[in-house]
PDB file of N, CA and C in Angstrom:
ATOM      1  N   UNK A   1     116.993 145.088 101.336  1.00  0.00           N
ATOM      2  CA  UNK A   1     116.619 143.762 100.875  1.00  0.00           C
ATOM      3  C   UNK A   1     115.459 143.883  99.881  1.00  0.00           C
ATOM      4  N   UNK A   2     115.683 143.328  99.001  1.00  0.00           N
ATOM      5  CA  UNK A   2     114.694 143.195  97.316  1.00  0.00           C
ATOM      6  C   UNK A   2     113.337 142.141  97.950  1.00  0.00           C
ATOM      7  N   UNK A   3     112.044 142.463  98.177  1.00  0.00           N
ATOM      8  CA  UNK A   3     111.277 141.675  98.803  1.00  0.00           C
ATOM      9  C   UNK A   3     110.764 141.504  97.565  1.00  0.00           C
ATOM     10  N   UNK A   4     110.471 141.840  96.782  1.00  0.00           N
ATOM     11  CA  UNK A   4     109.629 141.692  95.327  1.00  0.00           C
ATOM     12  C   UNK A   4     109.331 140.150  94.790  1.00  0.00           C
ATOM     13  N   UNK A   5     110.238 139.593  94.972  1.00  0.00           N
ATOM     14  CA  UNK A   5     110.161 138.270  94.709  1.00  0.00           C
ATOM     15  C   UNK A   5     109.550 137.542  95.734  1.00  0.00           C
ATOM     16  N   UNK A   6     109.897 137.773  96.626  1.00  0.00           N
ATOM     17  CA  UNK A   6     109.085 137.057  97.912  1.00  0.00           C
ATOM     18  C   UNK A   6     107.765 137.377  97.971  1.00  0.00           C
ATOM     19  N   UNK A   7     107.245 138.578  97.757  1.00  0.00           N
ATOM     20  CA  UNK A   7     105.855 139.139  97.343  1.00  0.00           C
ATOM     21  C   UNK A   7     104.860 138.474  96.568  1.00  0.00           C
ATOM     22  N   UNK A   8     105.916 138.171  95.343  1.00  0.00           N
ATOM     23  CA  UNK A   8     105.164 137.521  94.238  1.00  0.00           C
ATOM     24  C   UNK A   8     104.953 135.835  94.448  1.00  0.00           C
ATOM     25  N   UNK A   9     106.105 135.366  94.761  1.00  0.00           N
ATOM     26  CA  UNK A   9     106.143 133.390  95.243  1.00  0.00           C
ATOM     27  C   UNK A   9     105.599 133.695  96.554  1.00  0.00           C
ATOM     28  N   UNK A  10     105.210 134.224  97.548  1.00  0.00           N
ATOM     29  CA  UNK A  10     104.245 133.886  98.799  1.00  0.00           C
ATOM     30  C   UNK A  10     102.732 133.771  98.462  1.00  0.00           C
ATOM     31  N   UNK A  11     102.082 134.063  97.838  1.00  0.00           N
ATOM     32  CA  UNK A  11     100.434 133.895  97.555  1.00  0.00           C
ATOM     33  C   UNK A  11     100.396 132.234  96.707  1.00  0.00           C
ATOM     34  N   UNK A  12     101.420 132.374  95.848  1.00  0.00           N
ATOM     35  CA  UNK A  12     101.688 130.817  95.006  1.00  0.00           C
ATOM     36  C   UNK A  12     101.770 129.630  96.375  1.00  0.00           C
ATOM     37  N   UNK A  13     102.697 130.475  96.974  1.00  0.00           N
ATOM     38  CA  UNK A  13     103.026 129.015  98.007  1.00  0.00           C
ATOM     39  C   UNK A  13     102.136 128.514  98.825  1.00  0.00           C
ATOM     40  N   UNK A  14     101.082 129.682  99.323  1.00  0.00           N
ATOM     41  CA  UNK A  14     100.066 129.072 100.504  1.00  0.00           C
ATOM     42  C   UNK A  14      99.626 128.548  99.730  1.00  0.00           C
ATOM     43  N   UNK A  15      98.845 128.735  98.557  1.00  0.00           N
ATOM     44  CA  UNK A  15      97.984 127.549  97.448  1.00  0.00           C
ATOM     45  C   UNK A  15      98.282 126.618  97.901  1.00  0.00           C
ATOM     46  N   UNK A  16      99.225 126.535  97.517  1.00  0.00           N
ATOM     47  CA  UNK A  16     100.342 125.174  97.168  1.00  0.00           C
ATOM     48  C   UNK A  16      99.962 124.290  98.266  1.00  0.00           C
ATOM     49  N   UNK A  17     100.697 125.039  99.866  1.00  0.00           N
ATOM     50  CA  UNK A  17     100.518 124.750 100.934  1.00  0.00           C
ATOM     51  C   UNK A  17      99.470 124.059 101.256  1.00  0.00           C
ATOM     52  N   UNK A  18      97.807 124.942 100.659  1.00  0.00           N
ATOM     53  CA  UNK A  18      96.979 124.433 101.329  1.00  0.00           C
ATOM     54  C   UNK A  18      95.982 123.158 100.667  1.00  0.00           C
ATOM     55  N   UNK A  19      96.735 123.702  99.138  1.00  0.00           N
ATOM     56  CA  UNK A  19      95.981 121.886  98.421  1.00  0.00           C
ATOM     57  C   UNK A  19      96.531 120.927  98.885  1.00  0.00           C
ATOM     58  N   UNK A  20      97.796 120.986  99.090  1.00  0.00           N
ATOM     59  CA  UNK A  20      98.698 119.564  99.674  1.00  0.00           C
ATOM     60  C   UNK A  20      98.414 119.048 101.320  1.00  0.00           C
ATOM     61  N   UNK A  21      97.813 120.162 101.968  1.00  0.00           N
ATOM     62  CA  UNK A  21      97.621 119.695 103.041  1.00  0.00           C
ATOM     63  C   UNK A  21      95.693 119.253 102.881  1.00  0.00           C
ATOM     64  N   UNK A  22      95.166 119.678 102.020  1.00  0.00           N
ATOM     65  CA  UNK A  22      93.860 119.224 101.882  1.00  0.00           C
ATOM     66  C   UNK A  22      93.871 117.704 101.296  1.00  0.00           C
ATOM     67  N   UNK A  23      94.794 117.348 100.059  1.00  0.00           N
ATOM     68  CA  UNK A  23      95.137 116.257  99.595  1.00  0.00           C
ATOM     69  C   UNK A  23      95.166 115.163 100.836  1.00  0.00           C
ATOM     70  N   UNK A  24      95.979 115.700 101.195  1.00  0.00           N
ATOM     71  CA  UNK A  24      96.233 114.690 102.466  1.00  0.00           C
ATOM     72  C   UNK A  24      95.175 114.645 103.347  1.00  0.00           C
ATOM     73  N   UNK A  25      94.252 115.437 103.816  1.00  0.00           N
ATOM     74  CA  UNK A  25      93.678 115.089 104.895  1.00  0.00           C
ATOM     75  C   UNK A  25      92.260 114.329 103.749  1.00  0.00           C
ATOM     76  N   UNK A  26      92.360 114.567 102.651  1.00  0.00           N
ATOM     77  CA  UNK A  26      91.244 113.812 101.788  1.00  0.00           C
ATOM     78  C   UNK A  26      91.759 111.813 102.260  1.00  0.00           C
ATOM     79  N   UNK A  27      92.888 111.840 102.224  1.00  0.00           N
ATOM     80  CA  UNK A  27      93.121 110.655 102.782  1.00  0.00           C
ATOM     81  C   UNK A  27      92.515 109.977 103.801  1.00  0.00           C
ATOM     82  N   UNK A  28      92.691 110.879 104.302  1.00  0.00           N
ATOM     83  CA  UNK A  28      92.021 110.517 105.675  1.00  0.00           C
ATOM     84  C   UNK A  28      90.643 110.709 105.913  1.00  0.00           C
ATOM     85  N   UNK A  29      89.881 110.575 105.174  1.00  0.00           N
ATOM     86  CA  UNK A  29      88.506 110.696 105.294  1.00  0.00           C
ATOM     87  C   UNK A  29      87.963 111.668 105.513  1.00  0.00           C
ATOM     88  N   UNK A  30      88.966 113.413 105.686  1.00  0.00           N
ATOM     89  CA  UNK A  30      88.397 114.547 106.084  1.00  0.00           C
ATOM     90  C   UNK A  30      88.286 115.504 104.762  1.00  0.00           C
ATOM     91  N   UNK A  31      87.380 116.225 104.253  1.00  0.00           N
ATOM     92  CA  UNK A  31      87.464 116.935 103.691  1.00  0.00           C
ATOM     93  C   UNK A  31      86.590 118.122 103.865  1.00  0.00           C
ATOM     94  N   UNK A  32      86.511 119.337 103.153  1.00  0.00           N
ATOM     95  CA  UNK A  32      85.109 120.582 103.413  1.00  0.00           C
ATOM     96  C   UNK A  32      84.122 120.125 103.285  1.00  0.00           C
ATOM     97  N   UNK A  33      83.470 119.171 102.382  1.00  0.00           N
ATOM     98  CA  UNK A  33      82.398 118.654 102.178  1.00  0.00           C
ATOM     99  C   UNK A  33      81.596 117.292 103.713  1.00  0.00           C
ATOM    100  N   UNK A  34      82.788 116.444 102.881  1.00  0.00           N
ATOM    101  CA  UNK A  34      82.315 115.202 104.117  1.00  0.00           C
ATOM    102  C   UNK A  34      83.724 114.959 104.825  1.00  0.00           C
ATOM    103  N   UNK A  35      83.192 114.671 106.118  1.00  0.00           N
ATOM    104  CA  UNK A  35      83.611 113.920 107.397  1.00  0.00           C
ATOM    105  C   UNK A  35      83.599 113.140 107.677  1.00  0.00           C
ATOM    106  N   UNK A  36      84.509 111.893 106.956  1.00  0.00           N
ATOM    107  CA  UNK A  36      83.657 110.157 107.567  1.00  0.00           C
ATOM    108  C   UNK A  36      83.955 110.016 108.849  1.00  0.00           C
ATOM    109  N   UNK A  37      83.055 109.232 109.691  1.00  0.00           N
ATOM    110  CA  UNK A  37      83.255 108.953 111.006  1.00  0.00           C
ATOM    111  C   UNK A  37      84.427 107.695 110.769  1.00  0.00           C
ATOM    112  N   UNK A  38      85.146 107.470 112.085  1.00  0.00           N
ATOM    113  CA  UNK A  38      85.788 106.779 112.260  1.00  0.00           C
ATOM    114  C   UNK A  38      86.050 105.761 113.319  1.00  0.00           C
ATOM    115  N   UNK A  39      86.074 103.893 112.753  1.00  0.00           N
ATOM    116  CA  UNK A  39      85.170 102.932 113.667  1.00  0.00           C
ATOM    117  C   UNK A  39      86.690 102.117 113.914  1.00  0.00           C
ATOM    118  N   UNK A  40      86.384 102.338 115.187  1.00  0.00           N
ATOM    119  CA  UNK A  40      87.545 101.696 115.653  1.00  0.00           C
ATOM    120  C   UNK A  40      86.942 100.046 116.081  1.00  0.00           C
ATOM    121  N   UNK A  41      88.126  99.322 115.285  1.00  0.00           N
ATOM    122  CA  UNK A  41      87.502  97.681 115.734  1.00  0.00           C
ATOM    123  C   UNK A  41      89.168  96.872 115.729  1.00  0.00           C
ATOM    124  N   UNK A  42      89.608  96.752 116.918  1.00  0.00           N
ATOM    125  CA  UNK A  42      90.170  95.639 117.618  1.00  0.00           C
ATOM    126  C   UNK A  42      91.918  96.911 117.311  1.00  0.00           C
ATOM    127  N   UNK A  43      92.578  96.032 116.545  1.00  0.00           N
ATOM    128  CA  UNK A  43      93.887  97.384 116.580  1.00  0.00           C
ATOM    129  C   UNK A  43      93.945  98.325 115.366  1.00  0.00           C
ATOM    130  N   UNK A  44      92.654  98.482 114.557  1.00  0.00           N
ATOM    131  CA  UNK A  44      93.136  98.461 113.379  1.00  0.00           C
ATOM    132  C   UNK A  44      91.495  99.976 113.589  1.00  0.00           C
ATOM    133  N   UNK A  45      91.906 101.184 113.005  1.00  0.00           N
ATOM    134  CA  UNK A  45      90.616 101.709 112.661  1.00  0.00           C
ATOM    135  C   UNK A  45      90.048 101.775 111.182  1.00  0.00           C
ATOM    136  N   UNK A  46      88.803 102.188 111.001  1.00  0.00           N
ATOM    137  CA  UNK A  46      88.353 102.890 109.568  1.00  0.00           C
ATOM    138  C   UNK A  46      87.844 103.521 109.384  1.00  0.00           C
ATOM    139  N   UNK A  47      88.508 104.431 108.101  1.00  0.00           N
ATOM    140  CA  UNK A  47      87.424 105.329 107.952  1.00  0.00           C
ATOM    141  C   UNK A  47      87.088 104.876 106.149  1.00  0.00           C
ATOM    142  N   UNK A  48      85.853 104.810 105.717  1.00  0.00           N
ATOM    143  CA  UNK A  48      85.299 104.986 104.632  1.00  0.00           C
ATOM    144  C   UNK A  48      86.242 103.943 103.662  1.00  0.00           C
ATOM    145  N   UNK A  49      86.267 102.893 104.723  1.00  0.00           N
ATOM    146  CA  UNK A  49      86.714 101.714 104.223  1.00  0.00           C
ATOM    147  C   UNK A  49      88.197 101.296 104.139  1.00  0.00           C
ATOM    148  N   UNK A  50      88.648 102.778 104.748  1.00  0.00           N
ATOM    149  CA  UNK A  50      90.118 102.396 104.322  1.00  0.00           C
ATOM    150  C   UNK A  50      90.535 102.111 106.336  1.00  0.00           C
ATOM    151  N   UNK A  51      91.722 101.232 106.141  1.00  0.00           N
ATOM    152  CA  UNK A  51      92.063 100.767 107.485  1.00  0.00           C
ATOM    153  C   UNK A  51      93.207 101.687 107.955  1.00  0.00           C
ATOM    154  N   UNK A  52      93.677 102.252 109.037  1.00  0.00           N
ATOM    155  CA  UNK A  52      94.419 102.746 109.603  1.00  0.00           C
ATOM    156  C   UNK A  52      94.855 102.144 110.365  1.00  0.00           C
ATOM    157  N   UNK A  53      96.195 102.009 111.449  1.00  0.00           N
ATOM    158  CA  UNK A  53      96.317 101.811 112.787  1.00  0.00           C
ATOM    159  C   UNK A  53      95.747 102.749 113.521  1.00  0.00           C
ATOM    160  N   UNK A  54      95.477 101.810 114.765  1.00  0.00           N
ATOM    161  CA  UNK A  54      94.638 103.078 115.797  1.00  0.00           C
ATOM    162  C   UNK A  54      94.828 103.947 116.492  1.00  0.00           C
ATOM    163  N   UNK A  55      95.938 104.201 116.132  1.00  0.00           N
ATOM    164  CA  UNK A  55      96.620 105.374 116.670  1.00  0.00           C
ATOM    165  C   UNK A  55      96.304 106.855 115.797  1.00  0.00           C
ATOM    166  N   UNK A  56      95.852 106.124 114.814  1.00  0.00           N
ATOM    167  CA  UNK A  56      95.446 107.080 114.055  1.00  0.00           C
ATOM    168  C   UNK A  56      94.235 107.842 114.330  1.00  0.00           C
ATOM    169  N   UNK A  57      93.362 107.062 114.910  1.00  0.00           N
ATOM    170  CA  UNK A  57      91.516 107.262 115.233  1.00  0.00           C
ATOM    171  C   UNK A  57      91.719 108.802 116.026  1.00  0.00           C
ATOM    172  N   UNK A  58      92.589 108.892 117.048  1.00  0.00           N
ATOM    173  CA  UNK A  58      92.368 110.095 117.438  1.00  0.00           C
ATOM    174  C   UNK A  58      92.517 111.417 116.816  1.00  0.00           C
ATOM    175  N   UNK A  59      93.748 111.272 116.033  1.00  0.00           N
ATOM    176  CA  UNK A  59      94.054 112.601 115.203  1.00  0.00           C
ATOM    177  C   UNK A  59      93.427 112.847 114.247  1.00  0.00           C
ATOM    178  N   UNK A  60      92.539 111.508 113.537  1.00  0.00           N
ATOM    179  CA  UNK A  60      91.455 111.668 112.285  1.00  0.00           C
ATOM    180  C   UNK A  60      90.353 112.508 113.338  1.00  0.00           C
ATOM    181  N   UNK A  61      90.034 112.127 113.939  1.00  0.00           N
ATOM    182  CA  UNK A  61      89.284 112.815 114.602  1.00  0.00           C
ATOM    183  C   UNK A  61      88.934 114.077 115.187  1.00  0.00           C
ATOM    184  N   UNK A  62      90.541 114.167 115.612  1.00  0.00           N
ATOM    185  CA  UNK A  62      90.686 115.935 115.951  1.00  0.00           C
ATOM    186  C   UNK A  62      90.589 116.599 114.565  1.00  0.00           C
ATOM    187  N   UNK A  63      91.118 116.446 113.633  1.00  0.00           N
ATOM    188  CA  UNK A  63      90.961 116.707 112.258  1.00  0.00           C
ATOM    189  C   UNK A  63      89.539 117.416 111.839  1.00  0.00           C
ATOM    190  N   UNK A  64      89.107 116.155 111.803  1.00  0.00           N
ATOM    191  CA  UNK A  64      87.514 116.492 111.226  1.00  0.00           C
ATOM    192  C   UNK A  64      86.954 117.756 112.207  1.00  0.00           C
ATOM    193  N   UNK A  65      86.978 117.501 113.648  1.00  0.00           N
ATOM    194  CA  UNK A  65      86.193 118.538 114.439  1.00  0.00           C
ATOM    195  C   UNK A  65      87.301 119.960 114.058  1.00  0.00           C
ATOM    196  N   UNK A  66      88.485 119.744 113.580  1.00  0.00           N
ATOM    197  CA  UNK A  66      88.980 121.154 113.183  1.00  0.00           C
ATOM    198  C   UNK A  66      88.562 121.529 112.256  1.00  0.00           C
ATOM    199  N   UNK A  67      88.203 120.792 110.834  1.00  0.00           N
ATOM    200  CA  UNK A  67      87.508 121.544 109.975  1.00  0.00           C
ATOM    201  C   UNK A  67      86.370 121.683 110.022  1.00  0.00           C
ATOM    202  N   UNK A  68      85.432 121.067 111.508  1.00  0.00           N
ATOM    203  CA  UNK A  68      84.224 121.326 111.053  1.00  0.00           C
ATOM    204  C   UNK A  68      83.860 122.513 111.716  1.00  0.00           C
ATOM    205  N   UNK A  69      84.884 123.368 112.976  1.00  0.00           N
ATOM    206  CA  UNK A  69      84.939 124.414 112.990  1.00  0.00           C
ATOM    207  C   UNK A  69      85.496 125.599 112.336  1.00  0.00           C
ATOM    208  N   UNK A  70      86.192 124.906 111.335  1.00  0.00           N
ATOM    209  CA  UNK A  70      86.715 126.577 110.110  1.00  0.00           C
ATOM    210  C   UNK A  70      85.287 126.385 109.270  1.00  0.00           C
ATOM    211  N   UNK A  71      84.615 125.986 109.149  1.00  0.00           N
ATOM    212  CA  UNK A  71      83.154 126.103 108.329  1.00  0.00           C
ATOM    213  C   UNK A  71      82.460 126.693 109.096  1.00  0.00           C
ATOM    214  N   UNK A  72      82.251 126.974 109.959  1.00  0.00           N
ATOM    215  CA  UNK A  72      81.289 127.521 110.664  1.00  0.00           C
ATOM    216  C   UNK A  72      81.458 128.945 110.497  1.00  0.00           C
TER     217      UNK A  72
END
């Protein structure tokens, strides 16, 4: 099996991988820099102004404490 190609498109793809999953968690109020906290009020949460359902509050949350342990 010819891996050569796979060699070369695997370093491209985690990039890829990991801006798109940073993109997204920028959504969510998480990024390397800042962590907005997140205020849960009645069914609806926020973070940094933007509204979520509150179902969301927990996983924004696990989020942030996951990246705030890959910084460490």
């Amino acid at each position: 099996m010819n891996t050569a190609n796979l060699k070369a498109y695997a370093p491209k793809a985690r990039r890829d991988f990991i801006a798109a999953v940073s993109k997204q968690a920028q959504q969510f109020g998480v990024s390397a820099q800042t962590i907005h906290p997140v205020v849960v009020t009645g069914d609806i949460c926020v973070v940094n102004g933007t509204p979520f359902p509150v179902s969301f509050a927990a996983r924004i949350t696990r989020l942030g404490e996951r990246v705030e342990r890959l910084e460490v």
